[in-house]
PDB file of N, CA and C in Angstrom:
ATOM      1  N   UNK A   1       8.474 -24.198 -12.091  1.00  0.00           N
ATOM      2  CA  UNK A   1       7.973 -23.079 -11.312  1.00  0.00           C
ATOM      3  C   UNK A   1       9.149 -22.257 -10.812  1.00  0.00           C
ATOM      4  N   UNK A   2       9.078 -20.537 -10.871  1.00  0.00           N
ATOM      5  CA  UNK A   2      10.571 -20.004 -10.391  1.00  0.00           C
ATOM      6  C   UNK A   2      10.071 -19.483  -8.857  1.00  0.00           C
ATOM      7  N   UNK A   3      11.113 -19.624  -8.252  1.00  0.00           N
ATOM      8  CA  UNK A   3      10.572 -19.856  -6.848  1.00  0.00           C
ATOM      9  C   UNK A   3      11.089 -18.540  -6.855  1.00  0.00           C
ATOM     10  N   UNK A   4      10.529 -17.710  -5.818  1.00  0.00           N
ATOM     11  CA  UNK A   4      10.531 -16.234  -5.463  1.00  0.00           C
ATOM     12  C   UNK A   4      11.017 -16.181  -4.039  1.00  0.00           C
ATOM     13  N   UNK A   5      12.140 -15.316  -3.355  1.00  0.00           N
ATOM     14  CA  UNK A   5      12.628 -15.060  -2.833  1.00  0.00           C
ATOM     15  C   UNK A   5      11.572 -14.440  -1.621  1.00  0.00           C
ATOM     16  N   UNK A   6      12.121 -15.077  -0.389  1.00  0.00           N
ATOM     17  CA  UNK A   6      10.750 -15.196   0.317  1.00  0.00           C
ATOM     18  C   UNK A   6      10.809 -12.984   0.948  1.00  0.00           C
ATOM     19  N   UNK A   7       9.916 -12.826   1.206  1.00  0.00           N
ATOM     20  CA  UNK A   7      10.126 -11.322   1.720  1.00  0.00           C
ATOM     21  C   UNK A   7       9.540 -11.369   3.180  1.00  0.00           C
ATOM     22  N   UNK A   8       9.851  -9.854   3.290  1.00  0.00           N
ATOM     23  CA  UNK A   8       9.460  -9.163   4.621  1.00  0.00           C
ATOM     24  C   UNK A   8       8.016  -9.178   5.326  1.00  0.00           C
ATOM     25  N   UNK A   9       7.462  -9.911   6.453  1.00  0.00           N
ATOM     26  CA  UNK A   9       6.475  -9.946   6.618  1.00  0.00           C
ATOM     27  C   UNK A   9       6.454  -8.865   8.166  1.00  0.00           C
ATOM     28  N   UNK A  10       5.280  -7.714   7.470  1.00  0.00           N
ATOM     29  CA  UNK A  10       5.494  -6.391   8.842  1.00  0.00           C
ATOM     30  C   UNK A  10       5.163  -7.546  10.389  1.00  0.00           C
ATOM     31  N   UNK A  11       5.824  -6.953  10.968  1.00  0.00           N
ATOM     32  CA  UNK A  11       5.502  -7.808  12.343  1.00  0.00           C
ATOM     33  C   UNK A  11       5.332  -6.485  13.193  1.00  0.00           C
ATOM     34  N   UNK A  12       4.864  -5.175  13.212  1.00  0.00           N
ATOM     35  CA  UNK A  12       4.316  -4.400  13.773  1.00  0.00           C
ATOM     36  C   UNK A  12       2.637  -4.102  13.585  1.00  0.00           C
ATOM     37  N   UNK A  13       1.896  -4.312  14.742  1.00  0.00           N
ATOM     38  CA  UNK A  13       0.959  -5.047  14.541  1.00  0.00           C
ATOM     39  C   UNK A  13      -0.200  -3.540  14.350  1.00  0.00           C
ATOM     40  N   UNK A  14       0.652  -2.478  15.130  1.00  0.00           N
ATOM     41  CA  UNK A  14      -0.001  -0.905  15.242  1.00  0.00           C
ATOM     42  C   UNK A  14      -0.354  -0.714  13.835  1.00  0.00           C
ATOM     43  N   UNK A  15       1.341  -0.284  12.692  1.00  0.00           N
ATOM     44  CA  UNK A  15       1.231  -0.220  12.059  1.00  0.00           C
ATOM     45  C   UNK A  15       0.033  -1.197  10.543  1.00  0.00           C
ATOM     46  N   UNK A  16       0.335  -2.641  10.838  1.00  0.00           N
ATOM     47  CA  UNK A  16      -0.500  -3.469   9.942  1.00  0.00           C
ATOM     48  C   UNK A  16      -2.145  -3.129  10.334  1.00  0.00           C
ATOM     49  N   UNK A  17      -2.500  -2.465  11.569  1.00  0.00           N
ATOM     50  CA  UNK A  17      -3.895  -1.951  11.837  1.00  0.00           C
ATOM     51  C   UNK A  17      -4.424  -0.693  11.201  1.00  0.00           C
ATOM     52  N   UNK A  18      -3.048   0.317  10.569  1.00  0.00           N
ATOM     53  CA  UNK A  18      -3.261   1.389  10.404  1.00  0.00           C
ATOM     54  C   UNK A  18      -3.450   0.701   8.644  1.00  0.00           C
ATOM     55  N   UNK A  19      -2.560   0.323   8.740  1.00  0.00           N
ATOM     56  CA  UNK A  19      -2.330   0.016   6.860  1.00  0.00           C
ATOM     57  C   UNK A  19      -3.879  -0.840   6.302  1.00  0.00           C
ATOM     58  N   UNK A  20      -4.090  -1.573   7.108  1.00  0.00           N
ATOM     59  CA  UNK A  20      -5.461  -2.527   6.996  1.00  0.00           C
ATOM     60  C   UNK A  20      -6.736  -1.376   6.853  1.00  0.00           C
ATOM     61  N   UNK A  21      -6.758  -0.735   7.872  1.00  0.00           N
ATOM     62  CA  UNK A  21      -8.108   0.051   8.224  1.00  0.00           C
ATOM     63  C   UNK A  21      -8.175   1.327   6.498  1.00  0.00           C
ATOM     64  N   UNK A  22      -6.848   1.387   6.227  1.00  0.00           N
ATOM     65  CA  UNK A  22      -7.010   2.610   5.372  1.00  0.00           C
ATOM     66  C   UNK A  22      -7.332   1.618   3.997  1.00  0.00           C
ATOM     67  N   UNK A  23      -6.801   0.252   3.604  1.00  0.00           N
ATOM     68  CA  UNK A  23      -7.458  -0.201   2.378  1.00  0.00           C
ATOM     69  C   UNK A  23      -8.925  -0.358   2.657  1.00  0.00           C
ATOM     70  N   UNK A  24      -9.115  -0.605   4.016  1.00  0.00           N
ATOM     71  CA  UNK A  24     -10.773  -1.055   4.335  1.00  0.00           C
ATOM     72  C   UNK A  24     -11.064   0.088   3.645  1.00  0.00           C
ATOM     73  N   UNK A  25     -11.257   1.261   3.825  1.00  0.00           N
ATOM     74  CA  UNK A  25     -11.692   2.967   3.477  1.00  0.00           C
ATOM     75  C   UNK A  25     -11.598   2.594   1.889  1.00  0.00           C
ATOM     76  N   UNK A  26     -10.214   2.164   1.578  1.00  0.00           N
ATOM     77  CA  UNK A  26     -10.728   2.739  -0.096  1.00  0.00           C
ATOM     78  C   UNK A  26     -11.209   1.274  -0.576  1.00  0.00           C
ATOM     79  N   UNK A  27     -11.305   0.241   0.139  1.00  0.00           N
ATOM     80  CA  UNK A  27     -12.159  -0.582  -0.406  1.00  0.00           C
ATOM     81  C   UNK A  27     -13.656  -0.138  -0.986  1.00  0.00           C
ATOM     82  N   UNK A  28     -13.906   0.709   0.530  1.00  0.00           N
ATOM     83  CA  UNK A  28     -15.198   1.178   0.184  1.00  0.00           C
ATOM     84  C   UNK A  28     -15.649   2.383  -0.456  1.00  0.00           C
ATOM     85  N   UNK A  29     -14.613   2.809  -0.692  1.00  0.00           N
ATOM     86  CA  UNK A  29     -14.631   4.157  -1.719  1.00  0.00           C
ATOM     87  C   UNK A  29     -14.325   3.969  -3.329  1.00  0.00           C
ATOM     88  N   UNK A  30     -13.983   2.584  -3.664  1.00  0.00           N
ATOM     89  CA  UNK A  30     -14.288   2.078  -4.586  1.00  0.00           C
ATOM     90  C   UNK A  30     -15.822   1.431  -4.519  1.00  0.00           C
ATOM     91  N   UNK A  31     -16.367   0.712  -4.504  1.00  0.00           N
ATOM     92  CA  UNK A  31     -17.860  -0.010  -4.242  1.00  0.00           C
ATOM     93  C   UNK A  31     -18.809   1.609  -4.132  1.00  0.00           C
ATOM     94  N   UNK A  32     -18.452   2.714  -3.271  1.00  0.00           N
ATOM     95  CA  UNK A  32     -19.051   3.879  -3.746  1.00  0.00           C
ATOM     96  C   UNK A  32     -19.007   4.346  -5.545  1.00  0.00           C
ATOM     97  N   UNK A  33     -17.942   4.365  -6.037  1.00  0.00           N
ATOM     98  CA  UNK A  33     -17.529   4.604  -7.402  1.00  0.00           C
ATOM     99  C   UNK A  33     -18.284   4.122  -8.103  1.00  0.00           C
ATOM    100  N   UNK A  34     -18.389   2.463  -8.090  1.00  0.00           N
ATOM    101  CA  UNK A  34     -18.830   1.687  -8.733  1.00  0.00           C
ATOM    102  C   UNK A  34     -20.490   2.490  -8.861  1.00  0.00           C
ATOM    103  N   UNK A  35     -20.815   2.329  -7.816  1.00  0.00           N
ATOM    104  CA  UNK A  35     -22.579   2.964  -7.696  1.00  0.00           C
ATOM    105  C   UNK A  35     -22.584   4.008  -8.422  1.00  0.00           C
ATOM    106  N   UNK A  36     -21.645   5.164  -8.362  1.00  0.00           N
ATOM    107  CA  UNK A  36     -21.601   6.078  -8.654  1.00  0.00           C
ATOM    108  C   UNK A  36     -21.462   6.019 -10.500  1.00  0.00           C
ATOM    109  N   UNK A  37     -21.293   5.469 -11.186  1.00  0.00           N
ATOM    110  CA  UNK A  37     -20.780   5.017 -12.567  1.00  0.00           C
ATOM    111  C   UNK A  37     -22.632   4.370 -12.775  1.00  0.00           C
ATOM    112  N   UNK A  38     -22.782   3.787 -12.028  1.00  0.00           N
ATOM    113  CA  UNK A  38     -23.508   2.774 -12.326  1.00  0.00           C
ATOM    114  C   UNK A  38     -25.128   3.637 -12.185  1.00  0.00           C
ATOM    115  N   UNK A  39     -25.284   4.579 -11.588  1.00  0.00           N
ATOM    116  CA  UNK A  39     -25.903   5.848 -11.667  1.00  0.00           C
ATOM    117  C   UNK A  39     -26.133   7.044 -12.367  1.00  0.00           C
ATOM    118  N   UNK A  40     -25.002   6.955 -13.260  1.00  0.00           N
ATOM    119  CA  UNK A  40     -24.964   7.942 -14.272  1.00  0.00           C
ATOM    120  C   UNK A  40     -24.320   9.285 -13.408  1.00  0.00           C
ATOM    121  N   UNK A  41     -23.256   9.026 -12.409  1.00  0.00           N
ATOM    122  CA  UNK A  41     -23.057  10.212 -11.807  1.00  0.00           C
ATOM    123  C   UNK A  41     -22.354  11.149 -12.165  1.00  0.00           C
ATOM    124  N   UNK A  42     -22.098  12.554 -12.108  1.00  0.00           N
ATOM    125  CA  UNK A  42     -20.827  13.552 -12.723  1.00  0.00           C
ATOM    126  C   UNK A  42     -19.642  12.892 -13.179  1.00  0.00           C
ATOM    127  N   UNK A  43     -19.428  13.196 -14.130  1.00  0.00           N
ATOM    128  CA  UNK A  43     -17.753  12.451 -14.561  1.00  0.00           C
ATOM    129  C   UNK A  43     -16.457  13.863 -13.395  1.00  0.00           C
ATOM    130  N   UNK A  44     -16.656  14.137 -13.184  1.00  0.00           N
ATOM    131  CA  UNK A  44     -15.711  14.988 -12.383  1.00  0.00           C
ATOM    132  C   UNK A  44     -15.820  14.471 -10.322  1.00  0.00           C
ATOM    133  N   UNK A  45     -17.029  14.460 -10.139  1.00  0.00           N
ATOM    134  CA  UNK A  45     -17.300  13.865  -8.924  1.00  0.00           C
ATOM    135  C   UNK A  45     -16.553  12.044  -8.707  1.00  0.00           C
ATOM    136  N   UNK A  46     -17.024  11.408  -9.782  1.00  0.00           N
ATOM    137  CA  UNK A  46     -16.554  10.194  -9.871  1.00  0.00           C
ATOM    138  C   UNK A  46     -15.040  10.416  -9.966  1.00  0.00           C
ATOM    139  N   UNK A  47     -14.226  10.942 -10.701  1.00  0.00           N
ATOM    140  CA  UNK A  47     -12.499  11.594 -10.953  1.00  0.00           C
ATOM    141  C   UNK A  47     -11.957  11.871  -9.608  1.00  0.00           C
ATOM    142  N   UNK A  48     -12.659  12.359  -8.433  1.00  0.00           N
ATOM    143  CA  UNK A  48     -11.903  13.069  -7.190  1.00  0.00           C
ATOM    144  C   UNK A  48     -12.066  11.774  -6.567  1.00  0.00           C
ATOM    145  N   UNK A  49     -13.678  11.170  -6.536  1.00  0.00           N
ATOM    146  CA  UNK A  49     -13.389   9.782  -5.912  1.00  0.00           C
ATOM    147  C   UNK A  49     -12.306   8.867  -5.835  1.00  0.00           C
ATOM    148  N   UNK A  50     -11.970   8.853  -7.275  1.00  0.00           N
ATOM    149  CA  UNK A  50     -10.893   7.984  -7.882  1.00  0.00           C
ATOM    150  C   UNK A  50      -9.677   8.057  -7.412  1.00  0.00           C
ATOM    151  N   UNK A  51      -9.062   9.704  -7.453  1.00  0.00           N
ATOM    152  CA  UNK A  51      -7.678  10.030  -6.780  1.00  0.00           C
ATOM    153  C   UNK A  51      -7.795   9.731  -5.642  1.00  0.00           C
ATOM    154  N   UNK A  52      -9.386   9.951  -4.513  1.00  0.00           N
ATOM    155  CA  UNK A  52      -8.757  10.052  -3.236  1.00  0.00           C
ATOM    156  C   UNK A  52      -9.027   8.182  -2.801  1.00  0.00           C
ATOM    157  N   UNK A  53      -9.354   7.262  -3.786  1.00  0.00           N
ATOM    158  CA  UNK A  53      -8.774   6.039  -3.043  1.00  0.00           C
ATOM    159  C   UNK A  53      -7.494   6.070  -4.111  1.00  0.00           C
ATOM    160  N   UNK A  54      -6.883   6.240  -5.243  1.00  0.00           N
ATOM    161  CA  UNK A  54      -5.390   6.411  -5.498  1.00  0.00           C
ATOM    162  C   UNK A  54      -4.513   6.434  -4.667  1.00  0.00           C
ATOM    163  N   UNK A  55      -4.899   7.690  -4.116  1.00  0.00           N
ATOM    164  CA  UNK A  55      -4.048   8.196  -3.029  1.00  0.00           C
ATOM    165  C   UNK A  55      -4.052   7.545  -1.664  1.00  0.00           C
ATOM    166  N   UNK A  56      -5.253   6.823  -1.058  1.00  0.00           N
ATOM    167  CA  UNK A  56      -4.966   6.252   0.072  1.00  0.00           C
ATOM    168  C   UNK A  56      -4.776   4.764  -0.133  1.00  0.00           C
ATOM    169  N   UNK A  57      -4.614   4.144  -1.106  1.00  0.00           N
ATOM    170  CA  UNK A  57      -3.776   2.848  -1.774  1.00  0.00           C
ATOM    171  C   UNK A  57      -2.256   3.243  -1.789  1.00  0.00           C
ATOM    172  N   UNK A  58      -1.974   4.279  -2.063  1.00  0.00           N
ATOM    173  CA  UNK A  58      -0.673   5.090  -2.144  1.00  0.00           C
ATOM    174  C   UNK A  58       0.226   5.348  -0.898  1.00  0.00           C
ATOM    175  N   UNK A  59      -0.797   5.822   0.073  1.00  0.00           N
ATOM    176  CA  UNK A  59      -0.408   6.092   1.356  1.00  0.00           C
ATOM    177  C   UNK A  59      -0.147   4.591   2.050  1.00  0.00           C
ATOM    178  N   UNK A  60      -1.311   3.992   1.548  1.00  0.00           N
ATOM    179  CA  UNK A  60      -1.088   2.463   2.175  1.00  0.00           C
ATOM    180  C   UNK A  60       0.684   1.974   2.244  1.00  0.00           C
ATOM    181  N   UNK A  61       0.849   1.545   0.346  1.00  0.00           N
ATOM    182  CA  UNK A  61       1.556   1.328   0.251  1.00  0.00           C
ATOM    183  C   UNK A  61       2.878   1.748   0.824  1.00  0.00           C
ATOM    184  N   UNK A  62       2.971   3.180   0.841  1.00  0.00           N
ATOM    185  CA  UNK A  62       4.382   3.817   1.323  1.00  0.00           C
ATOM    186  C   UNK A  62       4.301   3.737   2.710  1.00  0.00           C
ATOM    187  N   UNK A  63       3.429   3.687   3.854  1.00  0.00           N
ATOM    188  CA  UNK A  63       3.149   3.345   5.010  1.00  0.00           C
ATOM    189  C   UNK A  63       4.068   1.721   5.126  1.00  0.00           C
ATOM    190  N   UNK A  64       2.877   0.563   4.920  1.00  0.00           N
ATOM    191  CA  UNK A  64       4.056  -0.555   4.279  1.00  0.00           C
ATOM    192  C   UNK A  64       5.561  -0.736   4.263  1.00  0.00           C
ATOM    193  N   UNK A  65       6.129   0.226   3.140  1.00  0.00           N
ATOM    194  CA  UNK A  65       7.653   0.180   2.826  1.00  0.00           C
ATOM    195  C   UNK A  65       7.782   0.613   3.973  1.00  0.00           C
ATOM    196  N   UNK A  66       7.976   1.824   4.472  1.00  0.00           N
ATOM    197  CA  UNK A  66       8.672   2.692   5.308  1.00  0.00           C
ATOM    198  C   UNK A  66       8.515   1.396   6.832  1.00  0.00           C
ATOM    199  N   UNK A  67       7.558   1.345   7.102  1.00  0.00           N
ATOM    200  CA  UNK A  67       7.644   0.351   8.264  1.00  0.00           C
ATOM    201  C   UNK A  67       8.237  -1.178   7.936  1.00  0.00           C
ATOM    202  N   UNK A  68       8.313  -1.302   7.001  1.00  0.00           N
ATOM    203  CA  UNK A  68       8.870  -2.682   6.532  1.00  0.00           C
ATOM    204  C   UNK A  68      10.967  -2.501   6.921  1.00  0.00           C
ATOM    205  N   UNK A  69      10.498  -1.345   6.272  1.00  0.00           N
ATOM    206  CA  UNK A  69      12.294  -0.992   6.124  1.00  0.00           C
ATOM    207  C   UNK A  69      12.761  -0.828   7.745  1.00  0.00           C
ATOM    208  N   UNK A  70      11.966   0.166   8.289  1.00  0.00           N
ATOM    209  CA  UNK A  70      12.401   0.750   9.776  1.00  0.00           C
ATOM    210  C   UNK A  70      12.938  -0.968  10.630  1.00  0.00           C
ATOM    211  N   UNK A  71      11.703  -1.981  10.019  1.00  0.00           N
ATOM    212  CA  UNK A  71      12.224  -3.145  11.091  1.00  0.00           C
ATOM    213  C   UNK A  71      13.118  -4.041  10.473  1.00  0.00           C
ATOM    214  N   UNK A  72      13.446  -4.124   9.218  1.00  0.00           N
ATOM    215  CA  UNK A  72      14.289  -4.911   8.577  1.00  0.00           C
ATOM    216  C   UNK A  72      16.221  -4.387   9.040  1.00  0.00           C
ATOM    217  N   UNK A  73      15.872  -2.884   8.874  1.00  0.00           N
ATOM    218  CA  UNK A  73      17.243  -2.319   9.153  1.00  0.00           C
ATOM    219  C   UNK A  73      17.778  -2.448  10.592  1.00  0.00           C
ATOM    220  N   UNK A  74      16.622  -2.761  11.699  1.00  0.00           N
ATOM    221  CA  UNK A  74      16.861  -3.087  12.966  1.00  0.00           C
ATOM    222  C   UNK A  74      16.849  -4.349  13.760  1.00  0.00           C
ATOM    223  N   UNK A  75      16.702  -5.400  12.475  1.00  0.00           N
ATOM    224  CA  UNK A  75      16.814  -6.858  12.933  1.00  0.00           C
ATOM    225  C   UNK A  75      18.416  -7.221  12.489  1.00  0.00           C
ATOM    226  N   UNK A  76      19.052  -7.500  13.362  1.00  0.00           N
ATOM    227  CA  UNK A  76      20.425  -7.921  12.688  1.00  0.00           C
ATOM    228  C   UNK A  76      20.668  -8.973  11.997  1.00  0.00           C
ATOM    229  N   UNK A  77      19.761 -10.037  11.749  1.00  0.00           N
ATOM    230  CA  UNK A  77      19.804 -11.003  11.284  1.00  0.00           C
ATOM    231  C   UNK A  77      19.589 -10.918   9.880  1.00  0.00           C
ATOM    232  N   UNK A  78      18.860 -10.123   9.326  1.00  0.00           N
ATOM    233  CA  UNK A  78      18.541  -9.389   8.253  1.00  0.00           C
ATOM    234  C   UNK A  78      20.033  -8.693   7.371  1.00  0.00           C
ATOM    235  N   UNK A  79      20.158  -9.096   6.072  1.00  0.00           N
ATOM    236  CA  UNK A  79      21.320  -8.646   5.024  1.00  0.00           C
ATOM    237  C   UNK A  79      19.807  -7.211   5.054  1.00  0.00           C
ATOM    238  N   UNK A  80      20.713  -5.908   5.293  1.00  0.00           N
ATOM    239  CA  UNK A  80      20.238  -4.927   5.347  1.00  0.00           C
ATOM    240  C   UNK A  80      20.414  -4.001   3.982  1.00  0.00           C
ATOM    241  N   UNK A  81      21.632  -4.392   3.500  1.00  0.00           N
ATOM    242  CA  UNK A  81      21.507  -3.869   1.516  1.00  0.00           C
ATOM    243  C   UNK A  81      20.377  -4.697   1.103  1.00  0.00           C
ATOM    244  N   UNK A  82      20.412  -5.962   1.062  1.00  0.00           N
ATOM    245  CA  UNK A  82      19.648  -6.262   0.382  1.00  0.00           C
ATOM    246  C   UNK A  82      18.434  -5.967   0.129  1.00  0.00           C
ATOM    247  N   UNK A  83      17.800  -5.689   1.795  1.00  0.00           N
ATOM    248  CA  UNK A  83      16.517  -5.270   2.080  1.00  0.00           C
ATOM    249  C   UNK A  83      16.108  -4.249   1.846  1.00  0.00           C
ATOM    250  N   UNK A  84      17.344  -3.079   1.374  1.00  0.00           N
ATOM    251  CA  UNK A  84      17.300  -1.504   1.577  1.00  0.00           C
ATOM    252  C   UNK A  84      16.873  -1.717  -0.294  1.00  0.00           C
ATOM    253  N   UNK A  85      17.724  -2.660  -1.015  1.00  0.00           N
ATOM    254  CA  UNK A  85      17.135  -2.972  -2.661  1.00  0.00           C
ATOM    255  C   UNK A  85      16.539  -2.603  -2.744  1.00  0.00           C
ATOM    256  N   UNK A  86      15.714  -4.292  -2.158  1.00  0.00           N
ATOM    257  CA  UNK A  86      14.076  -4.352  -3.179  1.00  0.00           C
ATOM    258  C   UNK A  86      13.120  -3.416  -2.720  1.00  0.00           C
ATOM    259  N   UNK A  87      12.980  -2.843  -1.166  1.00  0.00           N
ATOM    260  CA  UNK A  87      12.494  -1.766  -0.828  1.00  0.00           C
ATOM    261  C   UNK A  87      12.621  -0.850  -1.718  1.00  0.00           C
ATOM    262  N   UNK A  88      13.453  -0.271  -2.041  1.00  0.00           N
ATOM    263  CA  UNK A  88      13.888   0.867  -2.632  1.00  0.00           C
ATOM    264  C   UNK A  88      13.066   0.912  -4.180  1.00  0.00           C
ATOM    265  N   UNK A  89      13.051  -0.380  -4.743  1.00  0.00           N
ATOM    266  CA  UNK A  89      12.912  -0.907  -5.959  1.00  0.00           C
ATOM    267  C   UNK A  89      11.078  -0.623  -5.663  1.00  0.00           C
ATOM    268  N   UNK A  90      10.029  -1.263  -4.549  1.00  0.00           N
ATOM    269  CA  UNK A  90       8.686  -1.400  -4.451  1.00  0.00           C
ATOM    270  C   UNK A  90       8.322   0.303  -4.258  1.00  0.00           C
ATOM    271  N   UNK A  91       9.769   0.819  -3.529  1.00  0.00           N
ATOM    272  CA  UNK A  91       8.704   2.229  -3.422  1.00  0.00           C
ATOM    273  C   UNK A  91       8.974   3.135  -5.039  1.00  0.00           C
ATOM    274  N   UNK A  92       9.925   2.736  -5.718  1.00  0.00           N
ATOM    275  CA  UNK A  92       9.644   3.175  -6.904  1.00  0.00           C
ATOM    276  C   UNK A  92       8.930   3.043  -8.105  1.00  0.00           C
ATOM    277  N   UNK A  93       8.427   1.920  -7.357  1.00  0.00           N
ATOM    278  CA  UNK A  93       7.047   1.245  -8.348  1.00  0.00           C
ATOM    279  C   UNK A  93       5.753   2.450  -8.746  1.00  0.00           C
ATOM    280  N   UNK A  94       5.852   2.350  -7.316  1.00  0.00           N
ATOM    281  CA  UNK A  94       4.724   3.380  -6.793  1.00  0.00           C
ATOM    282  C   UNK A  94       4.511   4.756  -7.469  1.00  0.00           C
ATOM    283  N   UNK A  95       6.193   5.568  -7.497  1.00  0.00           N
ATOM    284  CA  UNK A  95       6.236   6.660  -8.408  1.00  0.00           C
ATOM    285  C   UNK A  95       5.597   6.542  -9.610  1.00  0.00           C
TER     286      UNK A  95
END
């Protein structure tokens, strides 16, 4: 088994409420989709659905990094290149 390098767990609890509540949203804006497919609905109506949970999976995510980074770079205990990496590396995933 290759053991994985343990990561950043957000310990801002504002932020993990904001990041939580917005997958809740496109949780359910997917399960809308689904109905919506499953209905025979506009192929263009179903398409905007699609981008706008894209986009707030998107927002999630970069919400995430950016607060991940803000507290990693301000814990001193923390190797802060390192952290600035793989950060750097997850938000380019995203692109």
């Amino acid at each position: 088994m290759v053991s994985r390098k343990s990561g950043h767990v957000l310990q801002d609890a504002q932020q993990s409420t904001v990041i939580t509540n917005r997958l809740k949203r496109a949780h359910g804006q997917v399960g809308a989709i689904v109905r919506m497919m499953e209905e025979g609905r506009d192929c263009e109506a179903i398409v905007i659905q699609m981008a706008a949970v894209s986009k707030a999976i998107n927002t999630a995510a970069f919400t995430l990094i950016s607060s991940s980074l803000k507290e990693c770079l301000t814990d001193p205990s923390v190797d802060a290149d390192d952290v600035s990496v793989r950060l750097q590396k997850l938000f380019l995933s995203l692109a």
